[in-house]
Protein backbone atom coordinates (compact mmCIF):
# COMPACT_ATOMS: atom_id res chain seq x y z
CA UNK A 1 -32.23 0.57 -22.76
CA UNK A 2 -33.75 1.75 -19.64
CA UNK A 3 -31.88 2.82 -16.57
CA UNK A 4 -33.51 3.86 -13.09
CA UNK A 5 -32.00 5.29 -10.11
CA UNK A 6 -33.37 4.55 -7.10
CA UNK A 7 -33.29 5.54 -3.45
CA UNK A 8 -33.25 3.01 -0.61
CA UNK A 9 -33.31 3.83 3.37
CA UNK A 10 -30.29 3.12 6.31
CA UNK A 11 -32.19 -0.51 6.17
CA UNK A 12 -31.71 -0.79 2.17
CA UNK A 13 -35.87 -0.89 1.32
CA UNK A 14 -37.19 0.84 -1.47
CA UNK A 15 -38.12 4.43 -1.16
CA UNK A 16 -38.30 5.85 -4.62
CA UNK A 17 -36.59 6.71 -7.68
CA UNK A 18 -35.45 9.81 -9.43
CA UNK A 19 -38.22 11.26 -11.51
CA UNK A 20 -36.32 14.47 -12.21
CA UNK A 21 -32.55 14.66 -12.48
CA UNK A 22 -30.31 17.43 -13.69
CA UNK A 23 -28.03 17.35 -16.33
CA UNK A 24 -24.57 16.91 -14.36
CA UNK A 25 -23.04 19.23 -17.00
CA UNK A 26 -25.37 21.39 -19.16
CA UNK A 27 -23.53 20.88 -22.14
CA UNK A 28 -22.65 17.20 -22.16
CA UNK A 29 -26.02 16.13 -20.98
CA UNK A 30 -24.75 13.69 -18.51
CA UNK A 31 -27.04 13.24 -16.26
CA UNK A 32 -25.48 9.74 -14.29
CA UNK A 33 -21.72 8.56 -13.41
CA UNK A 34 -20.93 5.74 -11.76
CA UNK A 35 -18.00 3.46 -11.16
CA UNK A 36 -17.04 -0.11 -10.43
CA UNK A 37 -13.11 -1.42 -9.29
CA UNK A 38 -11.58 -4.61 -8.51
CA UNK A 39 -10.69 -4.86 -4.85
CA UNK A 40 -11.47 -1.15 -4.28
CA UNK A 41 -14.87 0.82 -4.13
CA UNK A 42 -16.84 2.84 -7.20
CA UNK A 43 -18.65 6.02 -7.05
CA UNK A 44 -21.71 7.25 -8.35
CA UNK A 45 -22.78 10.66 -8.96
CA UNK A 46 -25.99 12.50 -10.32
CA UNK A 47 -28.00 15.50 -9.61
CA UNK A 48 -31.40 15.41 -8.81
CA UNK A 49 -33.80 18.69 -9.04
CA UNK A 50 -34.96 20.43 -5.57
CA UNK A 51 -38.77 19.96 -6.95
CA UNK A 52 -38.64 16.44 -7.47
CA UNK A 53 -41.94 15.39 -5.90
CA UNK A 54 -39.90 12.47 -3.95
CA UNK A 55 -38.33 15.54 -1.78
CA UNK A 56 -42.23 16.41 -0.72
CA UNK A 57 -43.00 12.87 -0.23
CA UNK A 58 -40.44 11.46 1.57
CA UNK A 59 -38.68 14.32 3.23
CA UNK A 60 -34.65 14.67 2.85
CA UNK A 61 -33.50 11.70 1.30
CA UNK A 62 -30.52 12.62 -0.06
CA UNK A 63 -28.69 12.93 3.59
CA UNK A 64 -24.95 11.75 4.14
CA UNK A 65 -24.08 8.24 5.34
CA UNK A 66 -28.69 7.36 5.71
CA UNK A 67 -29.68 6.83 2.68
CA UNK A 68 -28.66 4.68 -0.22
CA UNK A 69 -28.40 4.44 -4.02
CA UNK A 70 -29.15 1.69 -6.35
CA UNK A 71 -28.71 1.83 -10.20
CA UNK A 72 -31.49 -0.54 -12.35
CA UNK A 73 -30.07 -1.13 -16.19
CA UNK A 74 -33.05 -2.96 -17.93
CA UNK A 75 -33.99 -4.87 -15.05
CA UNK A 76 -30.05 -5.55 -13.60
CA UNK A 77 -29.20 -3.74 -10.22
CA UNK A 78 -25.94 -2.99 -11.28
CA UNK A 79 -24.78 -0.54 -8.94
CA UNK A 80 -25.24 0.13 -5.53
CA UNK A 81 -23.81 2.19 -2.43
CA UNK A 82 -24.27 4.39 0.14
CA UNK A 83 -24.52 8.55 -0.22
CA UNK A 84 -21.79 10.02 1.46
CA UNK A 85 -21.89 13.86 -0.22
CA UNK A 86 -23.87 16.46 -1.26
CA UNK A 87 -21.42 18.22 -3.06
CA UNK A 88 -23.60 21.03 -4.62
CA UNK A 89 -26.59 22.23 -2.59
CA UNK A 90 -28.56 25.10 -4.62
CA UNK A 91 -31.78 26.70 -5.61
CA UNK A 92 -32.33 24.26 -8.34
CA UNK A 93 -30.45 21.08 -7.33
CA UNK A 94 -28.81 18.86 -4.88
CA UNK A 95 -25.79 16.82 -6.31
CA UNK A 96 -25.45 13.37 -5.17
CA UNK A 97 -22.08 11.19 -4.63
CA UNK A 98 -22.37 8.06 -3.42
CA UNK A 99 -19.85 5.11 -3.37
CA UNK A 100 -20.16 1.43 -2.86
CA UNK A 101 -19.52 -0.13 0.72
CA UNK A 102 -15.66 -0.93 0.52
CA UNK A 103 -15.24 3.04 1.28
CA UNK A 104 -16.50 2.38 5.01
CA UNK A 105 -14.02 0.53 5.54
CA UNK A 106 -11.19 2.86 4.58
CA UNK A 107 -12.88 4.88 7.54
CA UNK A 108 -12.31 2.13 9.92
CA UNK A 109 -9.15 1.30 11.68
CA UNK A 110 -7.79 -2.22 12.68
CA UNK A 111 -7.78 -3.92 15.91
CA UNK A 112 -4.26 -3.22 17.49
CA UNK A 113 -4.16 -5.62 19.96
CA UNK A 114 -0.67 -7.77 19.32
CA UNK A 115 1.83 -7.30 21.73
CA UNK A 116 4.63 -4.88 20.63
CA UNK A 117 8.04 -6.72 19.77
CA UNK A 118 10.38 -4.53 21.80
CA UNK A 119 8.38 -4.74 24.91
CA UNK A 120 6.26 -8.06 24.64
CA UNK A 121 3.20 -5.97 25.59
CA UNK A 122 -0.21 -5.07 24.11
CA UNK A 123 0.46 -1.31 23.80
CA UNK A 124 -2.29 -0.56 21.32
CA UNK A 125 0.50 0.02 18.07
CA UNK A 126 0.80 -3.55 16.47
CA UNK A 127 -1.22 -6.11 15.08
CA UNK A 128 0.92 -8.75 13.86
CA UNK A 129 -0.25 -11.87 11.78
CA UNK A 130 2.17 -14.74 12.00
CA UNK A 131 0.01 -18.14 12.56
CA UNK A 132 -2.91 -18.84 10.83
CA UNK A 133 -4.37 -18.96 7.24
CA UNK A 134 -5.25 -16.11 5.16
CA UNK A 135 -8.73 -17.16 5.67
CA UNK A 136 -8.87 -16.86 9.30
CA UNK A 137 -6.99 -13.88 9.18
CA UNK A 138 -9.80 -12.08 6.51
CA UNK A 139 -12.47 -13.95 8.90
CA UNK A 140 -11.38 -12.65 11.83
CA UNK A 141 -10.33 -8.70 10.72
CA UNK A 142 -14.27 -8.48 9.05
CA UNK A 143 -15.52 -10.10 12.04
CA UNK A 144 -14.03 -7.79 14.76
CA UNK A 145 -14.96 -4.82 11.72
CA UNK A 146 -18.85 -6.11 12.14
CA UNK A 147 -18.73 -5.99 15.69
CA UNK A 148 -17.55 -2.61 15.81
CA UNK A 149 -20.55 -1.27 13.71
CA UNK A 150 -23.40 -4.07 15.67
CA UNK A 151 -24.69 -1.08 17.85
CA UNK A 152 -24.97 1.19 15.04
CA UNK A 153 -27.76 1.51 12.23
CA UNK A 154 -25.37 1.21 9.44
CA UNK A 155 -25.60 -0.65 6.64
CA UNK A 156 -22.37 -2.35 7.53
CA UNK A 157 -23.72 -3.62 10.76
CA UNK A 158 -25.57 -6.03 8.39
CA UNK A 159 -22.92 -7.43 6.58
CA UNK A 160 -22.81 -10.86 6.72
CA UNK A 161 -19.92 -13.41 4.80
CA UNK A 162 -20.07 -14.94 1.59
CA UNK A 163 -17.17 -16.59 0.20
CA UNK A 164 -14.02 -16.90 2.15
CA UNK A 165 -11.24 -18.85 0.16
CA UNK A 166 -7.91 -19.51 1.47
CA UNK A 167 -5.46 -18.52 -1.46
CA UNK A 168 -2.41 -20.39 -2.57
CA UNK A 169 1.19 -18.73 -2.30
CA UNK A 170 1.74 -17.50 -5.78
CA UNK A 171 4.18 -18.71 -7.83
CA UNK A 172 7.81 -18.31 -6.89
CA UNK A 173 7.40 -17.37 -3.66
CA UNK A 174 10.32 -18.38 -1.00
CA UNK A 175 10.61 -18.47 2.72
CA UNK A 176 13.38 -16.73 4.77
CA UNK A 177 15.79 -19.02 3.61
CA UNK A 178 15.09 -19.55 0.55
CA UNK A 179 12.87 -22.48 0.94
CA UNK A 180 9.75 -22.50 -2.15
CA UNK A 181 6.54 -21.87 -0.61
CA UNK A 182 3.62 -23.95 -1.87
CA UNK A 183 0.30 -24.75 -0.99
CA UNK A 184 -2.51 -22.99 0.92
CA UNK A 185 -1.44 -18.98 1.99
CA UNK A 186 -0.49 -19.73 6.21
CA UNK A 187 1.21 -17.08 8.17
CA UNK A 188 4.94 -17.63 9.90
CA UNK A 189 7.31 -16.02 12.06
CA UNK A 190 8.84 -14.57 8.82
CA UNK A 191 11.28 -17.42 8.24
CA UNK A 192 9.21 -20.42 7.86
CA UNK A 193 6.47 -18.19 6.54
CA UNK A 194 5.57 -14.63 6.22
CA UNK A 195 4.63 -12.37 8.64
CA UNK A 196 2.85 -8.95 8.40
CA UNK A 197 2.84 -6.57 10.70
CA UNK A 198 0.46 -3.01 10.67
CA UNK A 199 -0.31 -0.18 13.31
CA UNK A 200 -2.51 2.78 12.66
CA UNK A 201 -4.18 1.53 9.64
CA UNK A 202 -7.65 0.99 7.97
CA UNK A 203 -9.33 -2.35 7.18
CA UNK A 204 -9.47 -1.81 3.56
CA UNK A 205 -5.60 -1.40 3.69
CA UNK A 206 -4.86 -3.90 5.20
CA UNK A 207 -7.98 -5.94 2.76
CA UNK A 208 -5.42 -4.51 -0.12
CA UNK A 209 -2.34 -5.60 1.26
CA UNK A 210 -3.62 -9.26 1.67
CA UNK A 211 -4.60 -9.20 -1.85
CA UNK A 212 -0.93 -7.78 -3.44
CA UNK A 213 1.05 -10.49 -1.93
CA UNK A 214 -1.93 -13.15 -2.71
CA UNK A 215 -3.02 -12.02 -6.17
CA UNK A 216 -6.38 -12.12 -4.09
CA UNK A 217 -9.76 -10.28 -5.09
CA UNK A 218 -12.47 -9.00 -2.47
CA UNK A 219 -15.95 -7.10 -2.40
CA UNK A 220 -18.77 -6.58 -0.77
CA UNK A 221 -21.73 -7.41 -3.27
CA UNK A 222 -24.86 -5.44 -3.45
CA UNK A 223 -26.63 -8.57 -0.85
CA UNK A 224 -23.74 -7.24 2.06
CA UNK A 225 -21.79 -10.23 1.29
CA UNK A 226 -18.28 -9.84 2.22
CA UNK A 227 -16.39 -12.16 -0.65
CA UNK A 228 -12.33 -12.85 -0.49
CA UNK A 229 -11.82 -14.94 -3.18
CA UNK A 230 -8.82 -16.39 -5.38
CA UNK A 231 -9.91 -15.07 -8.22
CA UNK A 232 -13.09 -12.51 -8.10
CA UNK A 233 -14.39 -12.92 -11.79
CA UNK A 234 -15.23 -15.06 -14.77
CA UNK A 235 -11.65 -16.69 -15.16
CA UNK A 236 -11.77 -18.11 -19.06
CA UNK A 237 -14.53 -15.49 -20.56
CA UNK A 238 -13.23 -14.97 -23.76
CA UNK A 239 -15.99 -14.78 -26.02
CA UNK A 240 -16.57 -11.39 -24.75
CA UNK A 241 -14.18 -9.21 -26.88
CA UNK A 242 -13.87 -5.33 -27.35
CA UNK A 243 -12.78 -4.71 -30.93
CA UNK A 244 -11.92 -1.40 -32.74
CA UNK A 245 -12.09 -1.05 -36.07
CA UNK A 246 -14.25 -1.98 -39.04
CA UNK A 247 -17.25 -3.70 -37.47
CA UNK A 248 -16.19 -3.38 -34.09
CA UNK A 249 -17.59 -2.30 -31.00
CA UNK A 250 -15.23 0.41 -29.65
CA UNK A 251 -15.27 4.34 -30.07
CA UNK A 252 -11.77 4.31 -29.34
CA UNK A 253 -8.72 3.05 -26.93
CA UNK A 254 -5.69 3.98 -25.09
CA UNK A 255 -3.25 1.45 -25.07
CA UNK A 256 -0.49 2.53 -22.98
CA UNK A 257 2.93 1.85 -22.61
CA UNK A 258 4.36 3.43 -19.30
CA UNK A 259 7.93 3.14 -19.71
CA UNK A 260 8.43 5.94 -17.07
CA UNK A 261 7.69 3.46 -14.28
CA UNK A 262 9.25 0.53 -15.88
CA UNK A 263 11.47 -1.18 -13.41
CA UNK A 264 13.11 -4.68 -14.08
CA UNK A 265 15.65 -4.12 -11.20
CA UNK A 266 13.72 -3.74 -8.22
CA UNK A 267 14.89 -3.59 -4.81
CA UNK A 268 12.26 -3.85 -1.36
CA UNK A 269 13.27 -2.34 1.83
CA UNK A 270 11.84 -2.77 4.95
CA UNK A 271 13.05 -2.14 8.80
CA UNK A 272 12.94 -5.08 11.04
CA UNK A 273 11.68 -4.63 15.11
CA UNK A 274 14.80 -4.14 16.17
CA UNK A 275 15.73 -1.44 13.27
CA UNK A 276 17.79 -3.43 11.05
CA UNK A 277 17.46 -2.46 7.41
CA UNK A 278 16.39 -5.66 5.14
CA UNK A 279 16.86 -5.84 1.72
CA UNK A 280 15.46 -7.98 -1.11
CA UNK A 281 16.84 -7.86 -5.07
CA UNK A 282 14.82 -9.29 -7.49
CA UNK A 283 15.41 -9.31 -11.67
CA UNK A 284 13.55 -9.37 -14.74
CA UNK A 285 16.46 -10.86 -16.98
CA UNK A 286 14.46 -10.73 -20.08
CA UNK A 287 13.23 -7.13 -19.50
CA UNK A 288 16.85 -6.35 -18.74
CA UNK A 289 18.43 -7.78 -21.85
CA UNK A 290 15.95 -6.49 -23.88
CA UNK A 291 15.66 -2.90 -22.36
CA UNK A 292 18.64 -2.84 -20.39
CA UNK A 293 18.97 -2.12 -16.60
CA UNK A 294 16.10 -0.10 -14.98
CA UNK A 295 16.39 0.03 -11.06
CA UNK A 296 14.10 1.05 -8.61
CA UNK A 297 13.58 0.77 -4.94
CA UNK A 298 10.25 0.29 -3.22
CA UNK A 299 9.97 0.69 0.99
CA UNK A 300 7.09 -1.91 2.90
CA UNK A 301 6.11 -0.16 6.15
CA UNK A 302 4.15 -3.59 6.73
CA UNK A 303 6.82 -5.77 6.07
CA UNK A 304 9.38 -6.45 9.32
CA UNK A 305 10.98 -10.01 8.22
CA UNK A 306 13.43 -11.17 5.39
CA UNK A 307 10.50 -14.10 4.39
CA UNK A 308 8.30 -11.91 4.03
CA UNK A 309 10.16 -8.82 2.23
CA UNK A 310 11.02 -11.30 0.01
CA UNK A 311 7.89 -12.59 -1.10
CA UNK A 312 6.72 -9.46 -1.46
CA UNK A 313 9.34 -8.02 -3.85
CA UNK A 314 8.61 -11.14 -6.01
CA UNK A 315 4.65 -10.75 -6.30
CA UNK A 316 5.77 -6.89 -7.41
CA UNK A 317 8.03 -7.19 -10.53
CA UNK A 318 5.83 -8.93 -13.07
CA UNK A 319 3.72 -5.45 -11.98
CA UNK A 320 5.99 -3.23 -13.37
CA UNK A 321 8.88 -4.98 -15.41
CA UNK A 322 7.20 -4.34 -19.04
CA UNK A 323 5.59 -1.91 -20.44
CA UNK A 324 3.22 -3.96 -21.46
CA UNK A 325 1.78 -4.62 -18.00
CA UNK A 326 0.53 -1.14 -17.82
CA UNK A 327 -3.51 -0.16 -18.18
CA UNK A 328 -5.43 -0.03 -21.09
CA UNK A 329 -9.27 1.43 -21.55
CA UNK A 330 -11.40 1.00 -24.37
CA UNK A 331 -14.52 3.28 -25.04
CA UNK A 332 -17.40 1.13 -25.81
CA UNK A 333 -20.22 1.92 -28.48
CA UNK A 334 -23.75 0.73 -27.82
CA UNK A 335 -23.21 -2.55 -29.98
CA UNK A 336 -20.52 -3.92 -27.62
CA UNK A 337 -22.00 -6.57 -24.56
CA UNK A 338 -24.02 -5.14 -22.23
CA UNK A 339 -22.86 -4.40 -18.54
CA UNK A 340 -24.01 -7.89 -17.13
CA UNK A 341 -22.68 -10.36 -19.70
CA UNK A 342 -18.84 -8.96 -18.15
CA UNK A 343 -18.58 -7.39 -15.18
CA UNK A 344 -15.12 -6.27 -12.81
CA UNK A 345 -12.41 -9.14 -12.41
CA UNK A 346 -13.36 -11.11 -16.12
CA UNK A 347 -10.76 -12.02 -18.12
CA UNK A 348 -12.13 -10.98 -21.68
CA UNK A 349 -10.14 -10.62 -25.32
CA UNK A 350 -9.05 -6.76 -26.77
CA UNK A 351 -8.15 -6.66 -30.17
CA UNK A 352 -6.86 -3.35 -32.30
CA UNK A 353 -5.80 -3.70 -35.71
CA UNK A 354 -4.65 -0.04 -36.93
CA UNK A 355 -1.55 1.51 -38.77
CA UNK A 356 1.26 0.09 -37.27
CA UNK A 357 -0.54 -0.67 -33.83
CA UNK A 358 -1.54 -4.59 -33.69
CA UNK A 359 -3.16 -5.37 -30.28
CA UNK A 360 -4.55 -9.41 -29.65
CA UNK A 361 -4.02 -9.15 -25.94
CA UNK A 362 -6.22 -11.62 -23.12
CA UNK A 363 -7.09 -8.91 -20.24
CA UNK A 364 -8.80 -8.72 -17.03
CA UNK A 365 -11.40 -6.12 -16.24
CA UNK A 366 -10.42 -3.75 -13.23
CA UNK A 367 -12.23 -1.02 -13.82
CA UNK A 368 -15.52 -0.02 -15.43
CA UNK A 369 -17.18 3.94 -15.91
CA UNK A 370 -20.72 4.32 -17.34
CA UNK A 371 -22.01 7.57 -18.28
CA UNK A 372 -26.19 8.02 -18.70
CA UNK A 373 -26.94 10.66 -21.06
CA UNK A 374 -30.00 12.61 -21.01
CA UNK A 375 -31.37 11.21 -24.30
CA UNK A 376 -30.57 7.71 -22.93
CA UNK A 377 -27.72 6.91 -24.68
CA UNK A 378 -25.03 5.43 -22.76
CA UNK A 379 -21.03 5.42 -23.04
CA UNK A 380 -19.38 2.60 -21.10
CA UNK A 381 -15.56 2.85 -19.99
CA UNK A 382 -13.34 -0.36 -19.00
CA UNK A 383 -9.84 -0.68 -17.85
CA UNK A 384 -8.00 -3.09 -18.67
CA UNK A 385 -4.66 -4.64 -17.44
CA UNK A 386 -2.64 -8.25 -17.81
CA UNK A 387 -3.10 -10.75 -16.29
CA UNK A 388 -0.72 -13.85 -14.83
CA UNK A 389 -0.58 -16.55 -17.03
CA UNK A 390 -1.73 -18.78 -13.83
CA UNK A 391 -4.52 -16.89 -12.98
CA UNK A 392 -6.33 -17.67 -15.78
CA UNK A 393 -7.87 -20.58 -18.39
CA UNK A 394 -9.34 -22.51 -15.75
């Protein structure tokens, strides 16, 4: 197993790789980190030594927000993103963090330009998405988010669009009046269909938001394609497993069960334009006759319609109204799949078989660690939660 990490300019073209790096703690012997999340942006960290002959060939590569990092495992570019820290500068070392493209645009904000309710003017507060698909919404935010960074030489003046899908309403979901929503995801005045509504806040929120009422996935890949998709992920991958025990392929696991932020009781607030309070109830009945009543209250700032309050306080609950929907990680050894055969989004199989812990669960990857050691070995993290019955088997 060989892995290679690799510089690239503002323009993402080759410049060289690390010849030299620096154990990132002297006695673990880590000498790479790096990260990958589902519908959110991994980091990557190393430390490369201040006589690396790439420093007297090339100059300062290691400079904030101009230069780029790639990670090559056995001939896979499985990693890449831009270097937005040197958080240690010394005599022997500079320490790199990087993180992949997503984190731009959580430095971004979105286009205010909907007129404000109260007034019926453009006062540069609101932007307020009530016709239209989810699509064209997604379309539209990236494309005003490209155009913002077109005179610029950043990398994200480049991006171009992959896959844009239009997502169904998930299951369950009602209109203002109770009405079942079905069909392809189109935006409403809040009754017929729902309506979001944002202010001072960044693309990638707003990218997140779109996904928690859709069940959507999005990414930038390491080509600059911006992808919103259904489902973000090999949907019916279960011949990849992560077993522990006898013959297995796992160091070890933390199967969770959060019962501190269990909630089968939930009520959703929100404040309408006028300053109404709205309220939404929605039940787990099976939760609550099995674990009895556990309340809780969650507040939308986004969210100033019934319709839409209540479709959002439905997607929420299966989140939180077991235990068992809480995150699991399992440790992989060297034996287990390779990074490439899975990757973030899969649905995969975890199975535990210990004491009085038996564990046969169908998961989705939404999170994956790898840490390089400097003898080459290589200890591989994934998280793990649950996924909807109807997002999967395909």
């Amino acid at each position: 197993m060989a892995t290679r990490i690799e510089i690239l300019d503002s323009d993402l073209n080759f410049i060289t790789k690390v010849t030299s790096p620096v154990p990132l703690n002297g006695k673990s012997g880590a000498i790479l980190q790096y990260s990958k999340e589902l519908s959110d942006f991994g980091q990557c960290k190393f430390r490369i030594s201040n006589y690396d002959p790439a420093f007297g060939s090339f100059g300062d590569i290691t400079k904030p927000h101009s230069f780029h990092v790639r990670i090559n495992r056995n001939g896979t570019y499985v990693w890449q993103g831009a270097i937005i820290e040197n958080s240690m500068r010394t005599k022997d070392f500079t320490e790199v963090v990087a993180v992949e493209y997503l984190w731009y645009l959580g430095k971004i904000l979105i286009n205010r330009t909907s007129n404000n309710p109260a007034t019926n003017l453009a006062d540069g507060v609101y932007r307020i998405f009530s016709s239209g698909t989810m699509a064209s919404a997604v379309t539209t935010l990236m494309t005003e988010t490209i155009a913002r960074y077109a005179s610029t030489n950043h990398a994200i003046a480049s991006l171009i669009f992959g896959t844009i899908e239009n997502p169904n309403y998930p299951p369950n979901i009602t209109d203002g009046n109770g009405k079942a929503l079905t069909g392809g995801w189109n935006f409403g005045n809040g009754t017929t269909a729902p309506q979001l509504t944002f202010d001072f806040h960044s693309v990638l929120y707003v990218l997140q938001q779109f996904g928690a009422y859709t069940f959507a996935d999005f990414n930038i890949d390491s080509n600059l394609q911006f992808n919103f998709k259904k489902f973000l992920g090999n949907d019916s991958h279960y011949n990849v497993n992560f077993v522990w025990g006898q013959q297995g392929n796992t160091y070890d696991f933390n199967i969770t069960r959060l019962g501190q932020r269990q909630v089968n009781d939930l009520w959703g607030i929100a404040v309408n334009n006028s300053g109404a309070v709205l309220h939404e109830e929605q039940t787990d009945q099976t939760s609550i006759k099995t674990n009895g009543i556990l309340e809780g209250v969650a507040a939308y700032a986004d969210i100033k319609d019934q319709g839409t309050l209540n479709a959002r306080t439905q997607a929420e609950l299966p989140l939180i109204s077991t235990v068992d929907a809480s995150a699991d990680t399992f440790v992989l050894t060297e034996e287990a799949y390779p990074l490439g055969l899975y990757d973030i989004g899969d649905i995969i199989s975890a199975k535990v078989n210990h004491t009085a812990l038996t564990y046969n669960e169908i998961k989705r990857i939404v999170g994956i660690s790898v840490s390089l050691h400097d003898t080459g070995r290589e200890l591989t993290t994934v998280q793990l939660n649950t996924p909807l019955p109807w997002q999967y088997g395909a």
